[in-house]
C-alpha atoms as a PDB file:
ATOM      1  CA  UNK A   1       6.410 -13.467 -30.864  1.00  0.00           C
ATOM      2  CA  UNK A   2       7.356 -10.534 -28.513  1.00  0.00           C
ATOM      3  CA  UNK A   3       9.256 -11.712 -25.309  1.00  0.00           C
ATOM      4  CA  UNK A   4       7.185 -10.883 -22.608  1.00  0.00           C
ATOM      5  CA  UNK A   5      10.758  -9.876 -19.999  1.00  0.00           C
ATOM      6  CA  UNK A   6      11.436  -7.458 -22.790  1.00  0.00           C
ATOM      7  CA  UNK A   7       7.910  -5.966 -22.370  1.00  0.00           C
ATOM      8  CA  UNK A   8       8.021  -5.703 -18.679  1.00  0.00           C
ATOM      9  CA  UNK A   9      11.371  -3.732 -19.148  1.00  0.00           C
ATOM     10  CA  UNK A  10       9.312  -1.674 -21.837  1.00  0.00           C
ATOM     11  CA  UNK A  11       6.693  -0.653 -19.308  1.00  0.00           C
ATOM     12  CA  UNK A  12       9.081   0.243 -16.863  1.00  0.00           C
ATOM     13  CA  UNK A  13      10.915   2.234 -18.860  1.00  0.00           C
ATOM     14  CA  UNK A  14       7.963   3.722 -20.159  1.00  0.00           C
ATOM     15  CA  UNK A  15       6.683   4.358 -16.271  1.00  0.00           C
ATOM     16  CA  UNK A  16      10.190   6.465 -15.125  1.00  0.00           C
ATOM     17  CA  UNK A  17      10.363   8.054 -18.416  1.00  0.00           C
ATOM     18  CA  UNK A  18      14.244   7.345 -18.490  1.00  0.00           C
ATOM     19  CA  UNK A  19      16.354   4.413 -19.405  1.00  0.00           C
ATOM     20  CA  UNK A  20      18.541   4.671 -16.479  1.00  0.00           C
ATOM     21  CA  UNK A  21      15.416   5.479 -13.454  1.00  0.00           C
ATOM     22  CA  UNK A  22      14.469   1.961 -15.104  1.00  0.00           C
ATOM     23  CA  UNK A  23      17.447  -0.126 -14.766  1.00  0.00           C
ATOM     24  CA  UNK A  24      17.649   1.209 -11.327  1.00  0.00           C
ATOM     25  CA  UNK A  25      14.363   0.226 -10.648  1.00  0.00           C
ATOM     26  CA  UNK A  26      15.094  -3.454 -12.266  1.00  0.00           C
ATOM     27  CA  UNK A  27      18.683  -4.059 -10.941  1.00  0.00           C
ATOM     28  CA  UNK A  28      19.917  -3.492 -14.844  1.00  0.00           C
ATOM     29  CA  UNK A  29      22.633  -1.754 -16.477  1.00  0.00           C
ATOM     30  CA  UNK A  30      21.878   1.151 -18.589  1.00  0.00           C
ATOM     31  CA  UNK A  31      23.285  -0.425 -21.451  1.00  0.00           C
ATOM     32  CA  UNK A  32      21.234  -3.267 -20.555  1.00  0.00           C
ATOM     33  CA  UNK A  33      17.882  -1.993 -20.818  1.00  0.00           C
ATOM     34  CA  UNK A  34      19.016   0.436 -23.761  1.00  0.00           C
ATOM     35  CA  UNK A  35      19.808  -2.693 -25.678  1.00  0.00           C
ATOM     36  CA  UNK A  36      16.723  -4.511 -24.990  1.00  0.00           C
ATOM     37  CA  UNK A  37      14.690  -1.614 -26.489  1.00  0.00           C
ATOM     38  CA  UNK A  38      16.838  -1.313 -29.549  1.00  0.00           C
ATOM     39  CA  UNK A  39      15.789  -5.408 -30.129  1.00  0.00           C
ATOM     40  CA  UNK A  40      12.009  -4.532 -29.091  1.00  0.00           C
ATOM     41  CA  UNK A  41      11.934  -1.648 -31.828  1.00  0.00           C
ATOM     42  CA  UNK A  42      13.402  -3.783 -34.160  1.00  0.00           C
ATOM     43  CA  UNK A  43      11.507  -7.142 -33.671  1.00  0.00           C
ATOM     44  CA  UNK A  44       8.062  -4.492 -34.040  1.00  0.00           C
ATOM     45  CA  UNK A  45       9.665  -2.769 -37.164  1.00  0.00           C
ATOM     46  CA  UNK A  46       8.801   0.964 -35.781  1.00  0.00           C
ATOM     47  CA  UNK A  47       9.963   3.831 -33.041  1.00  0.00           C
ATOM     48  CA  UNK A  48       8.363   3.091 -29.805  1.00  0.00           C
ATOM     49  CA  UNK A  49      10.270   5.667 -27.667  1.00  0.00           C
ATOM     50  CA  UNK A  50      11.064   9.414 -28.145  1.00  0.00           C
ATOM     51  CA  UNK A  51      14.734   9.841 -26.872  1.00  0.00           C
ATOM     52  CA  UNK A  52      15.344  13.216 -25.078  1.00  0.00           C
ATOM     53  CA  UNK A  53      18.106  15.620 -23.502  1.00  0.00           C
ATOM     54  CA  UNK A  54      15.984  14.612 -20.236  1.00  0.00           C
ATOM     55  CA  UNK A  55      15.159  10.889 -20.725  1.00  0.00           C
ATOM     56  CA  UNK A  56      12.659   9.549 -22.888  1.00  0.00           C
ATOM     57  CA  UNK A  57       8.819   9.308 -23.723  1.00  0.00           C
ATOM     58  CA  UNK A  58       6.361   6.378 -25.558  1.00  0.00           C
ATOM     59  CA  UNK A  59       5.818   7.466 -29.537  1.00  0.00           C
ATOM     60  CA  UNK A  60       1.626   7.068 -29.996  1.00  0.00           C
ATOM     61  CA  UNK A  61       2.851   3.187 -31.167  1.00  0.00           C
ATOM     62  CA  UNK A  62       4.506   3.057 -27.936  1.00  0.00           C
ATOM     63  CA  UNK A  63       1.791   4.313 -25.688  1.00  0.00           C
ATOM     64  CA  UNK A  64      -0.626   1.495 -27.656  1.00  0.00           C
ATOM     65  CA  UNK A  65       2.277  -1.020 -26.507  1.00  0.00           C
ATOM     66  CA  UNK A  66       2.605  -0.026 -23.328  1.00  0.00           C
ATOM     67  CA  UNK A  67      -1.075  -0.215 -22.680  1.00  0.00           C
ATOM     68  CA  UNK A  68      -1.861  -3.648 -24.435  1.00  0.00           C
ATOM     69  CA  UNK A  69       1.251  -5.163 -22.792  1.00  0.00           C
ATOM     70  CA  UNK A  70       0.526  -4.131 -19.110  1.00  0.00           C
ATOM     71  CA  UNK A  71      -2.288  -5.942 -19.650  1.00  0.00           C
ATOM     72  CA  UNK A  72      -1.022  -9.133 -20.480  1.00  0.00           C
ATOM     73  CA  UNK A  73       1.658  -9.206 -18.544  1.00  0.00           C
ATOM     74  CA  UNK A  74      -1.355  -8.632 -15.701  1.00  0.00           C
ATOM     75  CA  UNK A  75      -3.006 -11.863 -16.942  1.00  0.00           C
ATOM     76  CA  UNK A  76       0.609 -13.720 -17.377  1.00  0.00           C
ATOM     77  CA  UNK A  77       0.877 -13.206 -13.597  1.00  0.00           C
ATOM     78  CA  UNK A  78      -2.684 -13.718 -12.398  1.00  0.00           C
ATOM     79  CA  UNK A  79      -2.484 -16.943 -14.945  1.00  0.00           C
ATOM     80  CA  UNK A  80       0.943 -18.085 -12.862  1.00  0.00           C
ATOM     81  CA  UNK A  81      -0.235 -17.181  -9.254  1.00  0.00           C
ATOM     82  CA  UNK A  82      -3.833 -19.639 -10.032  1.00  0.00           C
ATOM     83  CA  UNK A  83      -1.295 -22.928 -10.760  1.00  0.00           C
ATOM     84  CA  UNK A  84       0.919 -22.421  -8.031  1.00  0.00           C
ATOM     85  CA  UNK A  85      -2.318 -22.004  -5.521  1.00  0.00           C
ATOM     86  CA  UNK A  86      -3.441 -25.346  -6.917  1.00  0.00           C
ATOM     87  CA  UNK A  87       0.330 -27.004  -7.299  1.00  0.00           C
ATOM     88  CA  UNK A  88       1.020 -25.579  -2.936  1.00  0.00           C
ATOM     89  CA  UNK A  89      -2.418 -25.981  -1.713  1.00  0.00           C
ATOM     90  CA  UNK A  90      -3.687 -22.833   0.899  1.00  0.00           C
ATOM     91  CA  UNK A  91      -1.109 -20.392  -0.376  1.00  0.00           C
ATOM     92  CA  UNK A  92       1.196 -17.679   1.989  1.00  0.00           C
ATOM     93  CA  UNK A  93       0.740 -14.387   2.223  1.00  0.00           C
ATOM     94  CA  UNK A  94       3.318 -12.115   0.690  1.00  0.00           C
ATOM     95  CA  UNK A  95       3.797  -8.607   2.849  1.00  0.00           C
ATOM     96  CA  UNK A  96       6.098  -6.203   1.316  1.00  0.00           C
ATOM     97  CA  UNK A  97       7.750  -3.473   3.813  1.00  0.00           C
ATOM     98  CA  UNK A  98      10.056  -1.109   3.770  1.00  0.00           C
ATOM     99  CA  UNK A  99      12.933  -1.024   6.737  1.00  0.00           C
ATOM    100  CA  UNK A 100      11.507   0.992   9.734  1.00  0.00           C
ATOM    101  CA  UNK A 101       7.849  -0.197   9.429  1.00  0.00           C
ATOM    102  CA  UNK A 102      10.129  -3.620   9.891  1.00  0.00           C
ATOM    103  CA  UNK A 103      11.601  -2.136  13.776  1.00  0.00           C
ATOM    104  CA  UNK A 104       7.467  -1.835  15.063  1.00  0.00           C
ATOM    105  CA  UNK A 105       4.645  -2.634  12.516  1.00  0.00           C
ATOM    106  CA  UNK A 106       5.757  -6.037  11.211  1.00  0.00           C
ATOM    107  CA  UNK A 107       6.474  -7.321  13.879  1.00  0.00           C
ATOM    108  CA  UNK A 108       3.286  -7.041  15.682  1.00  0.00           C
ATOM    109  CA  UNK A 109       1.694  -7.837  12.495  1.00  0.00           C
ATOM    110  CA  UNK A 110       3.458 -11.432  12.090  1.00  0.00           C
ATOM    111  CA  UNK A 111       2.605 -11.955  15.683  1.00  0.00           C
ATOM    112  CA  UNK A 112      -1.173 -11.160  15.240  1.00  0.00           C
ATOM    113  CA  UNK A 113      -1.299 -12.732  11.886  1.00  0.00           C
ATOM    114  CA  UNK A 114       0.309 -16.186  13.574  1.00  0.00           C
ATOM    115  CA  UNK A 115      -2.152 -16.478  15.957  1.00  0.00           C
ATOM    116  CA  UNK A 116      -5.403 -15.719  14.092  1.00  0.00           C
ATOM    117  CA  UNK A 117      -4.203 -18.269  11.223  1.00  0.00           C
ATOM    118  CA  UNK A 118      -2.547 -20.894  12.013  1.00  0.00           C
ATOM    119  CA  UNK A 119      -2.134 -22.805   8.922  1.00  0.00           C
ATOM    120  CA  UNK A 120      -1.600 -19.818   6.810  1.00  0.00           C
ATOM    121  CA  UNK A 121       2.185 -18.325   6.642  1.00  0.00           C
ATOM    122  CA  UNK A 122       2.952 -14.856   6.807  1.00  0.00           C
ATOM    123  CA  UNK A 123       6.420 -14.101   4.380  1.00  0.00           C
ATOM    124  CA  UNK A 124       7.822 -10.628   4.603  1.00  0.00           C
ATOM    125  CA  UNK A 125       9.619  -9.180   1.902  1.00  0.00           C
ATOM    126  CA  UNK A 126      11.783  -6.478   1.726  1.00  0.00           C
ATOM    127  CA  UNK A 127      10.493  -3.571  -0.369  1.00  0.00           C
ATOM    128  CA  UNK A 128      10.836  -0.160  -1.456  1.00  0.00           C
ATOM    129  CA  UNK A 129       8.121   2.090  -1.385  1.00  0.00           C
ATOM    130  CA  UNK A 130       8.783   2.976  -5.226  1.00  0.00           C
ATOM    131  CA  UNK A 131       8.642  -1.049  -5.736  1.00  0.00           C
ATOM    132  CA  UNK A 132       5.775  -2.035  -4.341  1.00  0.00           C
ATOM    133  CA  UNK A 133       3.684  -1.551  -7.388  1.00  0.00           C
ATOM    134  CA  UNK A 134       5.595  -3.147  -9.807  1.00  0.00           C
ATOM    135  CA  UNK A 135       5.416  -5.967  -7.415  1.00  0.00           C
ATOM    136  CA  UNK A 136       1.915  -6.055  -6.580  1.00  0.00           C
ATOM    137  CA  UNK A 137       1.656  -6.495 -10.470  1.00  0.00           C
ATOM    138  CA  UNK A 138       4.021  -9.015 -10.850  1.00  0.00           C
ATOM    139  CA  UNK A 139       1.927 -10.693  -7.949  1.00  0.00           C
ATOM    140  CA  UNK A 140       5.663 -10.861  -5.933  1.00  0.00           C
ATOM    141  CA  UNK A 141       3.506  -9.547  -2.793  1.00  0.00           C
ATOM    142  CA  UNK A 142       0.423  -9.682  -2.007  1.00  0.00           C
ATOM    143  CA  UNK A 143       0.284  -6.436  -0.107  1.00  0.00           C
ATOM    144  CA  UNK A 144       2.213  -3.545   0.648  1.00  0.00           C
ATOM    145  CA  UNK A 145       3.498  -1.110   3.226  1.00  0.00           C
ATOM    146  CA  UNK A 146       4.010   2.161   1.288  1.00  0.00           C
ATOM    147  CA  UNK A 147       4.781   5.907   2.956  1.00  0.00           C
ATOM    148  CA  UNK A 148       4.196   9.514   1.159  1.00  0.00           C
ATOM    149  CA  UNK A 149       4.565  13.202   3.083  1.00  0.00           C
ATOM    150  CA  UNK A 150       1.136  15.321   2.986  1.00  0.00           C
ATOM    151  CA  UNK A 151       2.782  17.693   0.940  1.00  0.00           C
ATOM    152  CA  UNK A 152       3.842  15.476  -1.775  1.00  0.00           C
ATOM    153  CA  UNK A 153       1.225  12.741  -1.936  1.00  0.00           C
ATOM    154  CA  UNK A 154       2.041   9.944  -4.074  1.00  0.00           C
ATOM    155  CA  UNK A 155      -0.777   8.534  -6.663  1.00  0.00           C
ATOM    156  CA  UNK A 156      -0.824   4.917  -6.852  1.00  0.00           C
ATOM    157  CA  UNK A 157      -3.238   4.703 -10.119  1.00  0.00           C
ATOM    158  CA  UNK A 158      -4.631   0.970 -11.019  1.00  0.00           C
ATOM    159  CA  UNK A 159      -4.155  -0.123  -7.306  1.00  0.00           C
ATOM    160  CA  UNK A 160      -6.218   0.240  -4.197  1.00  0.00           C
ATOM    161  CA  UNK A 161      -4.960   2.394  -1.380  1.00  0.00           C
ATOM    162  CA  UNK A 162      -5.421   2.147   2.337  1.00  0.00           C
ATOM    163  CA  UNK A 163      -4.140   4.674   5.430  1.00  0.00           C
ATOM    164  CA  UNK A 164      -2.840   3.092   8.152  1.00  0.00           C
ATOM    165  CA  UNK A 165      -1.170   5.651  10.453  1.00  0.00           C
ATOM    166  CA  UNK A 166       0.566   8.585  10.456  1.00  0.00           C
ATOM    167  CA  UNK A 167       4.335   8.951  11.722  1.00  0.00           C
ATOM    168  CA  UNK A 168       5.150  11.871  13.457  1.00  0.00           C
ATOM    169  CA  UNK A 169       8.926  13.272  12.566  1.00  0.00           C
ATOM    170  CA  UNK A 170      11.310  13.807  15.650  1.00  0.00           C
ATOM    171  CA  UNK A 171      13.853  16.212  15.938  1.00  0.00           C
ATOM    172  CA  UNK A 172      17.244  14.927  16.962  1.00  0.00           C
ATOM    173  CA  UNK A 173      19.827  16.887  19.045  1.00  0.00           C
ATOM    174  CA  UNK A 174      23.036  16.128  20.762  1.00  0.00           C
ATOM    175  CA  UNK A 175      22.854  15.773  24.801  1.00  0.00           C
ATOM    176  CA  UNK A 176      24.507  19.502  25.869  1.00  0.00           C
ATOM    177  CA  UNK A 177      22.840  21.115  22.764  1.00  0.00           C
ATOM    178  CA  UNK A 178      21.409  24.736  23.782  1.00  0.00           C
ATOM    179  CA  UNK A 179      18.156  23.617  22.733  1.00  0.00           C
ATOM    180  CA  UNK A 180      17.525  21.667  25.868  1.00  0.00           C
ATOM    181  CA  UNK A 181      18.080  24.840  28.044  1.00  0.00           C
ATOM    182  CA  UNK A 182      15.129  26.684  29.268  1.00  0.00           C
ATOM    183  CA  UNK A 183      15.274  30.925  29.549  1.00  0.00           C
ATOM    184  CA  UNK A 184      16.059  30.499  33.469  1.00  0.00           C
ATOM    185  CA  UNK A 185      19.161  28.035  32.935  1.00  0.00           C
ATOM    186  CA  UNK A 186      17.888  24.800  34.093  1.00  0.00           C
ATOM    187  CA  UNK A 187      16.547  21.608  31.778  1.00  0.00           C
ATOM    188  CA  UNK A 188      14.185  21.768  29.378  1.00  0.00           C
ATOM    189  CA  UNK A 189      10.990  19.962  29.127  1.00  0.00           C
ATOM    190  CA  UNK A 190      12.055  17.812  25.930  1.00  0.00           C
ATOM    191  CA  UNK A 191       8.293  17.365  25.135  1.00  0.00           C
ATOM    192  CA  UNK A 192       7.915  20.411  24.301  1.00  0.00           C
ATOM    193  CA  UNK A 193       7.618  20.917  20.902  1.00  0.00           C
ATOM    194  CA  UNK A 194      10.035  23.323  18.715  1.00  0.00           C
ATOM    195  CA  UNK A 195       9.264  24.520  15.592  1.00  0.00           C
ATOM    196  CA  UNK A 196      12.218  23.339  12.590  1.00  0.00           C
ATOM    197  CA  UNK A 197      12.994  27.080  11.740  1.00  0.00           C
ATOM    198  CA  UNK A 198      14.167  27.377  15.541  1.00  0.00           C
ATOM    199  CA  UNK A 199      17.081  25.296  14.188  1.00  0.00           C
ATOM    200  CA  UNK A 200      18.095  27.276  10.723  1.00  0.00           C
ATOM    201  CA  UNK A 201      21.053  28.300  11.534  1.00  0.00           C
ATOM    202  CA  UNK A 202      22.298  24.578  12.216  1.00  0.00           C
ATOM    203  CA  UNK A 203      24.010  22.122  10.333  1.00  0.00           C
ATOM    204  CA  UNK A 204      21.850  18.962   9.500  1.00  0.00           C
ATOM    205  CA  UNK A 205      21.992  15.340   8.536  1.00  0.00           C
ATOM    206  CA  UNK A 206      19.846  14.194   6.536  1.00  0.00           C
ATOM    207  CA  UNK A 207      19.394  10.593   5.518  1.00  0.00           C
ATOM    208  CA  UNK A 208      19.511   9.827   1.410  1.00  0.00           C
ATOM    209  CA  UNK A 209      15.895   9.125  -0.304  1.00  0.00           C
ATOM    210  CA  UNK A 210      15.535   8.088  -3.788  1.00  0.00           C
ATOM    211  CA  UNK A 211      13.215   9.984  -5.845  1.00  0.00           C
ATOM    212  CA  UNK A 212      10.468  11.948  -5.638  1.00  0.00           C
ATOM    213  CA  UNK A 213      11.970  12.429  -2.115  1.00  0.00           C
ATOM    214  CA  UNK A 214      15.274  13.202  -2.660  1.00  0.00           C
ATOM    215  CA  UNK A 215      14.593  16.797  -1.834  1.00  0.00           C
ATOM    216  CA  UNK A 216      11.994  16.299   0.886  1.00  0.00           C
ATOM    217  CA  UNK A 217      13.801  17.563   3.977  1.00  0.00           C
ATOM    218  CA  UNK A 218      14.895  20.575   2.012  1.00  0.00           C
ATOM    219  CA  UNK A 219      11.188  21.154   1.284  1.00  0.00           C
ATOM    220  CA  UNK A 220      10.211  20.832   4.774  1.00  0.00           C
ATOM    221  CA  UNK A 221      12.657  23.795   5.297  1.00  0.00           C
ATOM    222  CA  UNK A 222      11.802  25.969   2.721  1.00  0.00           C
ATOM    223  CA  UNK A 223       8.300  25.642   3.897  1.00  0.00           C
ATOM    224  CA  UNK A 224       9.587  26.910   7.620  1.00  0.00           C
ATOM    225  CA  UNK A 225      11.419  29.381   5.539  1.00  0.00           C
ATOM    226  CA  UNK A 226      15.257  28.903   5.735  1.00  0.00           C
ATOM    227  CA  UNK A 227      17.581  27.207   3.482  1.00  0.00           C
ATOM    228  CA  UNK A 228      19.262  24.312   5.401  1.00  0.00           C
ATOM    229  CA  UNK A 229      23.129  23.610   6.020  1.00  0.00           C
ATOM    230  CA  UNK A 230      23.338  20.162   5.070  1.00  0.00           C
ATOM    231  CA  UNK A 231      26.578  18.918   6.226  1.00  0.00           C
ATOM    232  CA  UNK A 232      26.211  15.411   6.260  1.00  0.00           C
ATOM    233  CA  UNK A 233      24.006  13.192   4.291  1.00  0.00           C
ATOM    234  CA  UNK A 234      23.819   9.147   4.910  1.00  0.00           C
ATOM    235  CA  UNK A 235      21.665   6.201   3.918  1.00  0.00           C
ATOM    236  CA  UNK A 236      20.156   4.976   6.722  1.00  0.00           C
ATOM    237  CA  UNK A 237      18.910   6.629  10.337  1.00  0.00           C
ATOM    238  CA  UNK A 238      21.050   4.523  12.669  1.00  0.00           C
ATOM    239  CA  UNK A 239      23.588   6.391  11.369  1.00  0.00           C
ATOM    240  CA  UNK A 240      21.792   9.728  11.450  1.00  0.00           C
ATOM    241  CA  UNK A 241      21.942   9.255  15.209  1.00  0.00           C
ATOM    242  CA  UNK A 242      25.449   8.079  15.258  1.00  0.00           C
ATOM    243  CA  UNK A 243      26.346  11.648  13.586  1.00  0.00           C
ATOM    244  CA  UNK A 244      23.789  13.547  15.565  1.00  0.00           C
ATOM    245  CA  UNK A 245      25.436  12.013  18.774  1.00  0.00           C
ATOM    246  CA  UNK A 246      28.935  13.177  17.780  1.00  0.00           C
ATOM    247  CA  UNK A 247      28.080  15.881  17.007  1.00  0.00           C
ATOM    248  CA  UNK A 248      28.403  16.370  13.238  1.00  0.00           C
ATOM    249  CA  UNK A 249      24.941  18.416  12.995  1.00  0.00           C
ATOM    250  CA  UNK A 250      21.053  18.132  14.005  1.00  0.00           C
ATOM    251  CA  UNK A 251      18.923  16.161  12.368  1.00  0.00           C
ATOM    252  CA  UNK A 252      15.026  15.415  11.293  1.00  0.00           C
ATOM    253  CA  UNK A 253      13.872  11.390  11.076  1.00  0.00           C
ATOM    254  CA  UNK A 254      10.619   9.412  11.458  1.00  0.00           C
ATOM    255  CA  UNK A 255       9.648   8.193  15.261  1.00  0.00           C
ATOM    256  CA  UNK A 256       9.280   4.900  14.206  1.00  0.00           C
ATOM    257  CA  UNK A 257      12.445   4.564  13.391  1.00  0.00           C
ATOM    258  CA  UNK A 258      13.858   5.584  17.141  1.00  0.00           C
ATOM    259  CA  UNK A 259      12.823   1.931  18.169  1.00  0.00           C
ATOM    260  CA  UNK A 260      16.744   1.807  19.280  1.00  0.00           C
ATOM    261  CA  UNK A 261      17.528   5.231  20.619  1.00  0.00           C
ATOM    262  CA  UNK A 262      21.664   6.211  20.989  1.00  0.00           C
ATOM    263  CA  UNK A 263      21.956   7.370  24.601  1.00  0.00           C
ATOM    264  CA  UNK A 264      23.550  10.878  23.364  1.00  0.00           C
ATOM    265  CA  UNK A 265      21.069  11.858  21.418  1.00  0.00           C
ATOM    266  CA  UNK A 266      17.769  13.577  22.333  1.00  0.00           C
ATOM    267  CA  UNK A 267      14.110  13.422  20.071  1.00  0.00           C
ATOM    268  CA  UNK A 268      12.018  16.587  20.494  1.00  0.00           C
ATOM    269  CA  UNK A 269       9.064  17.054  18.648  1.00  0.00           C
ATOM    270  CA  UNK A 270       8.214  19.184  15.923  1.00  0.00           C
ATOM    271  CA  UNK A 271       5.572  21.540  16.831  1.00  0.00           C
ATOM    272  CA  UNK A 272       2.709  22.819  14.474  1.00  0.00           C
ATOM    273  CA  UNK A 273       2.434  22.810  11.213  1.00  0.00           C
ATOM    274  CA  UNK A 274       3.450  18.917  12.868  1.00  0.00           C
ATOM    275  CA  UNK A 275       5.447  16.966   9.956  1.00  0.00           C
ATOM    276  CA  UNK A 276       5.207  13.130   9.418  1.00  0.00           C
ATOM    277  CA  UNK A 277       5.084  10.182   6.964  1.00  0.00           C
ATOM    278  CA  UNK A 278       1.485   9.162   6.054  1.00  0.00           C
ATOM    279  CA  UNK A 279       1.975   5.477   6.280  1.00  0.00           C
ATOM    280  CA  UNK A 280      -0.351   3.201   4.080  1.00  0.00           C
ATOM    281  CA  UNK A 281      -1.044  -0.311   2.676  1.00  0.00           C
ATOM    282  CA  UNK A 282      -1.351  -1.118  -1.665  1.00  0.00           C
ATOM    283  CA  UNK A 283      -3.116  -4.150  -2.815  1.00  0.00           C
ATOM    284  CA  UNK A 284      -4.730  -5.085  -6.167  1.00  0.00           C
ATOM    285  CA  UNK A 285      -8.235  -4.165  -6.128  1.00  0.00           C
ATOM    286  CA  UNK A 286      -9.381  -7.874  -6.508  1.00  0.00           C
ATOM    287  CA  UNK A 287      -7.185  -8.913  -3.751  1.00  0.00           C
ATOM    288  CA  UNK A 288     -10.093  -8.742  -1.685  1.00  0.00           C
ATOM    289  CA  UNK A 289     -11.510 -11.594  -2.664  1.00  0.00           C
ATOM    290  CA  UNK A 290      -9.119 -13.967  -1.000  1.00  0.00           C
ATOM    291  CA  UNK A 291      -9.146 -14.463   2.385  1.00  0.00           C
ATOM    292  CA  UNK A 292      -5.817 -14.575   3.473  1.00  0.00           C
ATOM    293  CA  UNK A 293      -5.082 -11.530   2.305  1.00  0.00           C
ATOM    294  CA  UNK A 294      -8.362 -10.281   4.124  1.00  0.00           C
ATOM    295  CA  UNK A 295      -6.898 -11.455   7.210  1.00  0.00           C
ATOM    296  CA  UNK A 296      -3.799  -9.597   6.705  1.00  0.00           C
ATOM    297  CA  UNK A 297      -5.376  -6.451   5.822  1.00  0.00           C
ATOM    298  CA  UNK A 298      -7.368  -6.733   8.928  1.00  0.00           C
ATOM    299  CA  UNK A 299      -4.250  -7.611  11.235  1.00  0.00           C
ATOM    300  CA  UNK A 300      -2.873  -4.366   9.748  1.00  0.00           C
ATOM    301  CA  UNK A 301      -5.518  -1.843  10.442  1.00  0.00           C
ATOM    302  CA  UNK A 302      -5.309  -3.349  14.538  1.00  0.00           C
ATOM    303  CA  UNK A 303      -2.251  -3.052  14.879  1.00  0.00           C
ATOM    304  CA  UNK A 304      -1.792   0.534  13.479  1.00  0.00           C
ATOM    305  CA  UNK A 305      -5.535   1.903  15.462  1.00  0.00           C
ATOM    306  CA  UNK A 306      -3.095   0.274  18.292  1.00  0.00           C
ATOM    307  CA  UNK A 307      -0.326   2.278  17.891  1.00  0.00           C
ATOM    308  CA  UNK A 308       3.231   1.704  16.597  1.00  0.00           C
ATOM    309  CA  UNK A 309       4.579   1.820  19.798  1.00  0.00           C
ATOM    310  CA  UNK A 310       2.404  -1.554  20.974  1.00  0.00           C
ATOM    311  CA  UNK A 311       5.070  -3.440  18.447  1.00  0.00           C
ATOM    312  CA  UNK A 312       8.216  -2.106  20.192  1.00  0.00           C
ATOM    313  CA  UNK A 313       8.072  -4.679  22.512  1.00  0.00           C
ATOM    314  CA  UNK A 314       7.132  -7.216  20.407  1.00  0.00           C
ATOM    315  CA  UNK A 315       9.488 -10.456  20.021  1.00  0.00           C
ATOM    316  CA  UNK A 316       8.880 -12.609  17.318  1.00  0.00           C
ATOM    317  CA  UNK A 317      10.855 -16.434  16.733  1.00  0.00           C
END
């Protein structure tokens, strides 16, 4: 009988088309996942991956694998999530987010959600955009707070797909910077928009993405039609501002995550063609049949037609 982790590695693996994208994606060594698809192959008696130069593809038998087993590994799930609603009685909610929809959105939302339902609890769980289907499928969440750029949608085949809000990019600049002078010497009005290729001859920081975004901010340029100077690149955009502030280079990031704004640094907008993250919500199609997650969906589209900026100021215990 096939084992049905080995499977789920399978269809990962099978999904990044590499063997190290998919022990990334599953916390695994490469060797790891290499070796579990040696035993897989073996334990079916046939090829069920193409290696490559560039990763690796699903042999016809593989594709027929892939297929049958993402199916069952759908019902092993649904099967497990039906006895543990009858073993805990009304069940949670499961909300997967990723970390700056966790400084506004989520908090409002567990706030809302608290006092609409108040024998239902709301768990959030940390989660990558590039996660969240996997663990929609593996019925991990419930729902989940996803984010693509206009110019690089992201498909999200097999799962249902709602927008929530968009979130307007902000340009950061040091306090002094020449930007913030007007023609006649004095301030400038900071709300006045600049356009990106007003700042090509700067150095940037740019916070780290993992793929397919890895290049993003360097498409955003191209588009404005410069190459950028990236001179510093980091993993998260606290520290984007730290650099900004001291003056390491200028810098592009997301408004919602300027919930905590360093006192040296400066967000101007970004004037047409305006950039920003299209910020959305992935469930299973069926999950609309239960009610709690109705009532979370709901929460979600009131609090984003309110505005990120009603959660700022949003405490939750």
């Amino acid at each position: 009988m096939l084992d049905t982790r080995r499977l789920r590695v399978f269809c990962v693996v099978v999904e990044e088309g590499s063997f190290t994208a998919a022990a990334d994606r599953l916390y695994l060594t490469q060797s790891a996942v290499s070796q579990q698809m040696a035993i897989l192959e073996r334990e079916v008696g046939m090829a069920l991956l193409e290696r490559r130069s560039r990763g690796v593809r699903p042999t016809p038998a593989g594709e027929l694998l892939a297929e049958r087993a993402r199916g069952l590994l759908r019902t092993l799930a649904d099967m497990e999530d039906e006895l543990r609603r009858l073993a805990d009685g009304p069940r949670q909610a499961r909300l997967g987010t990723f970390a700056t929809a966790g400084l506004q959105v989520v908090p409002a939302v567990v706030q809302r959600y608290r006092q609409r339902l108040h024998d239902a609890r709301l768990v959030v769980v940390p989660a990558q955009p590039t996660e969240v289907a996997g663990m929609l499928t593996d019925h991990t969440i419930d729902v989940g707070l996803v984010w693509d750029y206009a110019f690089a949608p992201q498909s999200h085949d097999g799962l249902a797909y709602e927008h929530l809000l968009d979130d307007p990019l902000r340009l950061l600049v040091p306090r002094g910077h020449p930007l913030l002078d007007s023609a006649d010497g004095g301030p400038r009005d900071v709300a006045t928009p600049v356009r990106l290729e007003q700042l090509c001859t700067e150095g940037w920081v740019v916070r780290r993405h993992r793929t397919p975004y890895d290049d993003a901010f360097a498409v955003m340029c191209r588009q404005a039609g410069f190459e950028p100077d990236v001179v510093f690149t980091t993993d998260d955009y606290p520290s984007v501002q730290g650099l900004v502030a001291a003056g390491v280079g200028v810098g592009v990031v997301p408004q919602m995550s300027l919930t905590a704004q360093h006192a040296d640094v400066v967000a101007v907008p970004l004037a047409d063609p305006a950039l920003s993250r299209r910020i959305g919500v992935l469930r299973l199609r069926d999950a609309r049949r239960d009610p709690v997650v109705v009532q979370l969906l709901e929460v979600l589209h009131e609090v984003a037609t309110a505005g990120p900026s009603a959660a700022s100021s949003v405490a939750v215990g």
